[in-house]
PDB file of N, CA and C in Angstrom:
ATOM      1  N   UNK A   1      -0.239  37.704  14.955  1.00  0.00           N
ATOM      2  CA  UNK A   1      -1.200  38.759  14.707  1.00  0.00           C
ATOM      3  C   UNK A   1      -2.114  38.945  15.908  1.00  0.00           C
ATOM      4  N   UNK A   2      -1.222  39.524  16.845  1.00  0.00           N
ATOM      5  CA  UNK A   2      -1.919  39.066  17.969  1.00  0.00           C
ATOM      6  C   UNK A   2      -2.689  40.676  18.633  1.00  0.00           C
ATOM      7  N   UNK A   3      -2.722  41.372  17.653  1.00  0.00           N
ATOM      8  CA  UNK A   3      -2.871  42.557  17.581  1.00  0.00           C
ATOM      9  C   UNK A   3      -4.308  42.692  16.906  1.00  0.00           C
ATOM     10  N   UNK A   4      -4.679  41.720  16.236  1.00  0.00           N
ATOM     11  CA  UNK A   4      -5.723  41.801  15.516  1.00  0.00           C
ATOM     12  C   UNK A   4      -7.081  40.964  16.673  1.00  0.00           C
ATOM     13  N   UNK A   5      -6.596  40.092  17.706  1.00  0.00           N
ATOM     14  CA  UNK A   5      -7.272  39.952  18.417  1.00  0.00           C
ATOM     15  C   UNK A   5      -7.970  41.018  19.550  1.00  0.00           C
ATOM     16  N   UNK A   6      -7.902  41.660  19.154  1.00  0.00           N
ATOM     17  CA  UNK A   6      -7.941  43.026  20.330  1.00  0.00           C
ATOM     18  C   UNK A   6      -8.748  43.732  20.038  1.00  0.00           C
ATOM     19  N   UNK A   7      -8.630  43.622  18.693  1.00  0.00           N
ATOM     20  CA  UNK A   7      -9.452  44.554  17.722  1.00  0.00           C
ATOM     21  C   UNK A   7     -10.846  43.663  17.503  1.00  0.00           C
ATOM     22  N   UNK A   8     -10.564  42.840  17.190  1.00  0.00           N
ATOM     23  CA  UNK A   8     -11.864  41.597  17.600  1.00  0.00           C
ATOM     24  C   UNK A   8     -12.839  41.529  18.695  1.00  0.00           C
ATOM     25  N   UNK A   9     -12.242  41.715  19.826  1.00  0.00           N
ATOM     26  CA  UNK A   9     -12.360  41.696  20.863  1.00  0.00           C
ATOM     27  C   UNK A   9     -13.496  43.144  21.002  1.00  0.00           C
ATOM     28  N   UNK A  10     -12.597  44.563  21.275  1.00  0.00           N
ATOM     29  CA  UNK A  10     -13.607  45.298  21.048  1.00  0.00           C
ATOM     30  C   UNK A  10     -14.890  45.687  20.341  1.00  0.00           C
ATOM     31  N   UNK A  11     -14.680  45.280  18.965  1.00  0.00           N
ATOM     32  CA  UNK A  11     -15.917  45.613  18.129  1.00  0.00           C
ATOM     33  C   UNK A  11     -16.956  44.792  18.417  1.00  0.00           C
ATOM     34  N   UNK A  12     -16.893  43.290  18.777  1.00  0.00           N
ATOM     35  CA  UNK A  12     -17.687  42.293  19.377  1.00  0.00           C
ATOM     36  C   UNK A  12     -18.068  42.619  20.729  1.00  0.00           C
ATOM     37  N   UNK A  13     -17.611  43.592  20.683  1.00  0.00           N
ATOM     38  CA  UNK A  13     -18.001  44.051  22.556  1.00  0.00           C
ATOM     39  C   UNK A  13     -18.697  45.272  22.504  1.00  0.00           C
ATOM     40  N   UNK A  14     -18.900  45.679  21.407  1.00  0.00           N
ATOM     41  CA  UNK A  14     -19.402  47.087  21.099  1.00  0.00           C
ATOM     42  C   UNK A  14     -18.632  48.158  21.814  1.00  0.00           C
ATOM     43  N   UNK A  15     -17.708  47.993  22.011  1.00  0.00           N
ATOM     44  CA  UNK A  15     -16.377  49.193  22.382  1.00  0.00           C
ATOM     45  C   UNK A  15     -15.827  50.205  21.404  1.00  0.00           C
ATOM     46  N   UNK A  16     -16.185  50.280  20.082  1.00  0.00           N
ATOM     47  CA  UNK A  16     -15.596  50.731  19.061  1.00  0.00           C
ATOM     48  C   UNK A  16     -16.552  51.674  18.330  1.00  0.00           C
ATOM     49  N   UNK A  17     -17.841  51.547  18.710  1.00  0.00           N
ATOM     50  CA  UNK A  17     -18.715  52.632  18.025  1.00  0.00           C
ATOM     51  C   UNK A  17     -20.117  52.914  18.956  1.00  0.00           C
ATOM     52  N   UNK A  18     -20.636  54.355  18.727  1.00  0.00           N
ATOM     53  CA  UNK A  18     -21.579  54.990  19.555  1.00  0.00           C
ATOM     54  C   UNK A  18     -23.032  53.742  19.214  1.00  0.00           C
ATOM     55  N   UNK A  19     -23.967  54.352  20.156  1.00  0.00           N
ATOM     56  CA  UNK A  19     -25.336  53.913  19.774  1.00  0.00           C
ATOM     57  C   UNK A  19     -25.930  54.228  18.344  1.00  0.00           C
ATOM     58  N   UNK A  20     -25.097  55.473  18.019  1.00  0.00           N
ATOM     59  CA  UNK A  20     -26.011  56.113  16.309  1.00  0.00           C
ATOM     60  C   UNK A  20     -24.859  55.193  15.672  1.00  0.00           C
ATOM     61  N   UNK A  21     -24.011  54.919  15.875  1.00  0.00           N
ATOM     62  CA  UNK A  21     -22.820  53.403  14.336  1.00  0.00           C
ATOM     63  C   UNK A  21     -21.583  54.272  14.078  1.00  0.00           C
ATOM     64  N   UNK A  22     -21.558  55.848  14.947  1.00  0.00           N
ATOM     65  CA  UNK A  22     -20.601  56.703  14.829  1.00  0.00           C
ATOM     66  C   UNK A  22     -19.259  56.306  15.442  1.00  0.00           C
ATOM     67  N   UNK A  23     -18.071  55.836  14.702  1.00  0.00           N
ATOM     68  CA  UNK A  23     -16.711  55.321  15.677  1.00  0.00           C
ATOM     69  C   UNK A  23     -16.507  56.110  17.087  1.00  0.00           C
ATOM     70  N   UNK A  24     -16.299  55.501  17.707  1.00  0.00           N
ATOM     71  CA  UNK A  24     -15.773  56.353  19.394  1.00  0.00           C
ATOM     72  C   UNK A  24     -14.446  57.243  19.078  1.00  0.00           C
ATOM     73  N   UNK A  25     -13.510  56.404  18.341  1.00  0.00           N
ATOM     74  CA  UNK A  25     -12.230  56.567  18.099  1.00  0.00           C
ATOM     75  C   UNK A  25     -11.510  56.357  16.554  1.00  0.00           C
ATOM     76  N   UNK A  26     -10.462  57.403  16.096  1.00  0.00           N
ATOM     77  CA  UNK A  26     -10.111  56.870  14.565  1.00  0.00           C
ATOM     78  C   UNK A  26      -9.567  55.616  14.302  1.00  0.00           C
ATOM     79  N   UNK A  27      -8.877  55.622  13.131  1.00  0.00           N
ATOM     80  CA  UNK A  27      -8.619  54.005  13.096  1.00  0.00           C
ATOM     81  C   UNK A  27      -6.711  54.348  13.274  1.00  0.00           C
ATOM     82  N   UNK A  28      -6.684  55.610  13.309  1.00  0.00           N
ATOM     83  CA  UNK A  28      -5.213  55.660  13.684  1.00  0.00           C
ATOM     84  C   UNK A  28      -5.181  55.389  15.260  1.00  0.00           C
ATOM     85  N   UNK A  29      -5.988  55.772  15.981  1.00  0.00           N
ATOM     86  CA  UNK A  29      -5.563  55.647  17.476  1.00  0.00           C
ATOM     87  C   UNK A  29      -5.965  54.312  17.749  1.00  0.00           C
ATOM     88  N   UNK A  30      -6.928  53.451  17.128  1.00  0.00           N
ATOM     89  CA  UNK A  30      -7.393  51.958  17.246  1.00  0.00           C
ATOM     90  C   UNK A  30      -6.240  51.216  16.894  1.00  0.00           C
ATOM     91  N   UNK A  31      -5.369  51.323  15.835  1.00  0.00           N
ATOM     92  CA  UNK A  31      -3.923  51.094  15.567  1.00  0.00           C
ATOM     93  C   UNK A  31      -2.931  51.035  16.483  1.00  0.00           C
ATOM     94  N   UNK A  32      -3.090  52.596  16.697  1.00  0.00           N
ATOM     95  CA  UNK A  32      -1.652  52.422  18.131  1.00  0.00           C
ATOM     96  C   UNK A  32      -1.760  51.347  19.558  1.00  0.00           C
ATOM     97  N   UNK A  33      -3.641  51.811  19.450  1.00  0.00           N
ATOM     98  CA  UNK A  33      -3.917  51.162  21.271  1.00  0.00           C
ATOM     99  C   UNK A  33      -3.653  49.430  20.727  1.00  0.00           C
ATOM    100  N   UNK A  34      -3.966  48.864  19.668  1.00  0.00           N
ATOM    101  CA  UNK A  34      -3.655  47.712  19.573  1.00  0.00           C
ATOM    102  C   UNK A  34      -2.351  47.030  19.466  1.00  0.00           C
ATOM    103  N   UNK A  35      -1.319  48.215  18.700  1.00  0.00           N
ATOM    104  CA  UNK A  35       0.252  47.690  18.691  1.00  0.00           C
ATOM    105  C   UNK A  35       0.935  48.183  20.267  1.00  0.00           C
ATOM    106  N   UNK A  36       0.411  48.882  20.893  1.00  0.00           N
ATOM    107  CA  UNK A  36       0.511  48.463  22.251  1.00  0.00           C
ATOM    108  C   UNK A  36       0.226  47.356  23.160  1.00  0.00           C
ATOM    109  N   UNK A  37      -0.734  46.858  22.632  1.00  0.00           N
ATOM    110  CA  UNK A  37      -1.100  45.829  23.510  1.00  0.00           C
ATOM    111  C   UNK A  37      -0.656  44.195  23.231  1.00  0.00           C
ATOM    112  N   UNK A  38      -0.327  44.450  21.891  1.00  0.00           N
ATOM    113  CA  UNK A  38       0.705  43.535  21.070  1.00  0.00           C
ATOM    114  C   UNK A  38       1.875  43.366  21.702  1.00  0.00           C
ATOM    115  N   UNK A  39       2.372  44.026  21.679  1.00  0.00           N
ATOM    116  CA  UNK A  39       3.975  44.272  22.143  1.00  0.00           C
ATOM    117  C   UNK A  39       4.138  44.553  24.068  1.00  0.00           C
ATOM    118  N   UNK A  40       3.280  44.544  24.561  1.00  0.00           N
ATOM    119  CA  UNK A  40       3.313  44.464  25.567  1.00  0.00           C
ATOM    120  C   UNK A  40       3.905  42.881  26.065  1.00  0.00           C
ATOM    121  N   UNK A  41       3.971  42.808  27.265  1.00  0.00           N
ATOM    122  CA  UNK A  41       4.854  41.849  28.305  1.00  0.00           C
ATOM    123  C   UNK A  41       3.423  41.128  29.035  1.00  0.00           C
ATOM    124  N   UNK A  42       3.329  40.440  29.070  1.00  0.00           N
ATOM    125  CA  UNK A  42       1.944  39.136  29.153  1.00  0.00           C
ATOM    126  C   UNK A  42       1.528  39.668  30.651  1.00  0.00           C
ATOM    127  N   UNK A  43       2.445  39.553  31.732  1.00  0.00           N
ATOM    128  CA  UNK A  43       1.731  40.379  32.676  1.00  0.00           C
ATOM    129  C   UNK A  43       0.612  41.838  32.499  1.00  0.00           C
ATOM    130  N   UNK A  44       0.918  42.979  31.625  1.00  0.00           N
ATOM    131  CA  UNK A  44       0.479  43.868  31.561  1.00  0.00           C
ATOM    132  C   UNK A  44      -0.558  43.858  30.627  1.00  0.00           C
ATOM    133  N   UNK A  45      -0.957  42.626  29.576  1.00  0.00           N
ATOM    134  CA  UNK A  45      -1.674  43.121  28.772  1.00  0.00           C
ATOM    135  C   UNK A  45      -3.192  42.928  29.322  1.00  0.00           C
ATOM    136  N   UNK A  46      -3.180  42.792  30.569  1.00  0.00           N
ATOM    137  CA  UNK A  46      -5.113  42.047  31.315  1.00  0.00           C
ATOM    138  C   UNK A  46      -4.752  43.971  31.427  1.00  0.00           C
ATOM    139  N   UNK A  47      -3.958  44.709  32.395  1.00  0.00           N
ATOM    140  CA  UNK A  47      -4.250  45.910  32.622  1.00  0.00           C
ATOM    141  C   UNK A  47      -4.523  47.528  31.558  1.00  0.00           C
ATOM    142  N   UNK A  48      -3.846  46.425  30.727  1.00  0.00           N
ATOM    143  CA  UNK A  48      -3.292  47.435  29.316  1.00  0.00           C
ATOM    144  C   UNK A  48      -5.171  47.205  28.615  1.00  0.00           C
ATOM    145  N   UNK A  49      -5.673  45.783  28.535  1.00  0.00           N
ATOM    146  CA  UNK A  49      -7.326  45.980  27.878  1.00  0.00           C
ATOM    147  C   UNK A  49      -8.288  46.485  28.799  1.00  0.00           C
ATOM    148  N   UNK A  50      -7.818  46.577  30.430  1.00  0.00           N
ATOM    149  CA  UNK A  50      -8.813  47.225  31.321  1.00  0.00           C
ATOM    150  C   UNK A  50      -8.639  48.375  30.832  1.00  0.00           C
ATOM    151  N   UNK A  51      -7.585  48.792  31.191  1.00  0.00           N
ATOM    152  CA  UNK A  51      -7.480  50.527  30.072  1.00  0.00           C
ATOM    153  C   UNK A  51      -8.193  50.861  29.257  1.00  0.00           C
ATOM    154  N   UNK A  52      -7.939  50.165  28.187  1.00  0.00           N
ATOM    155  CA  UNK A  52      -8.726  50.425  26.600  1.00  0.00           C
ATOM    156  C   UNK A  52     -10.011  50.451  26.992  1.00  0.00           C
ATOM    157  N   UNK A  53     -10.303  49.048  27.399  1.00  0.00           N
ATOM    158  CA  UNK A  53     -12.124  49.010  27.442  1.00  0.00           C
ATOM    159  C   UNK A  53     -12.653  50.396  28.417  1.00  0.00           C
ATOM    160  N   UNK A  54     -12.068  50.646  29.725  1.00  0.00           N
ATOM    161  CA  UNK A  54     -12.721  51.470  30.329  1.00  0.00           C
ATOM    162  C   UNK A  54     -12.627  52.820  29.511  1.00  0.00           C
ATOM    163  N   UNK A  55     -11.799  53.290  28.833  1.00  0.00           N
ATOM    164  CA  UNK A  55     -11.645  54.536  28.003  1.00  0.00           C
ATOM    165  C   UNK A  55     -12.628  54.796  27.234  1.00  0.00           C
ATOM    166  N   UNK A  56     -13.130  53.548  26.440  1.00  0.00           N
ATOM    167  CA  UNK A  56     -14.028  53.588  25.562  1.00  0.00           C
ATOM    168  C   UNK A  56     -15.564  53.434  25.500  1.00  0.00           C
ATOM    169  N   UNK A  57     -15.574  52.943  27.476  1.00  0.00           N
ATOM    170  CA  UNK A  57     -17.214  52.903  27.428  1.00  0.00           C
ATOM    171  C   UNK A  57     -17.475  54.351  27.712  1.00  0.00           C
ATOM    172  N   UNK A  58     -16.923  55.699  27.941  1.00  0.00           N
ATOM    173  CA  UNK A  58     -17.151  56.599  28.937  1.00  0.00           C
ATOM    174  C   UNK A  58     -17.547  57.219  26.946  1.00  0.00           C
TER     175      UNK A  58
END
């Protein structure tokens, strides 16, 4: 469940919702970006969460 760490990861990082508690993103696209990063190849997944995180502070 290594997909669920990711998801951990962001919300503890405040990556997942505005300053007013409003989500950045749905929980369908929070889904996909995480079974991507699941299934990814161990090299790519440091570039695959630089991705995510930078997407989501903007």
């Amino acid at each position: 469940m290594q997909f669920l760490h990711i998801i951990y990861f962001l919300e503890r990082n405040n990556f997942l919702r505005k300053a007013s508690g409003e989500k950045k993103i749905n929980d369908n696209a929070l889904t996909a970006l995480a079974l991507l990063t699941a299934v990814s190849e161990a090299k790519e997944k440091e570039i695959i969460i630089k991705v995510i995180t930078n997407l989501l502070k903007g």
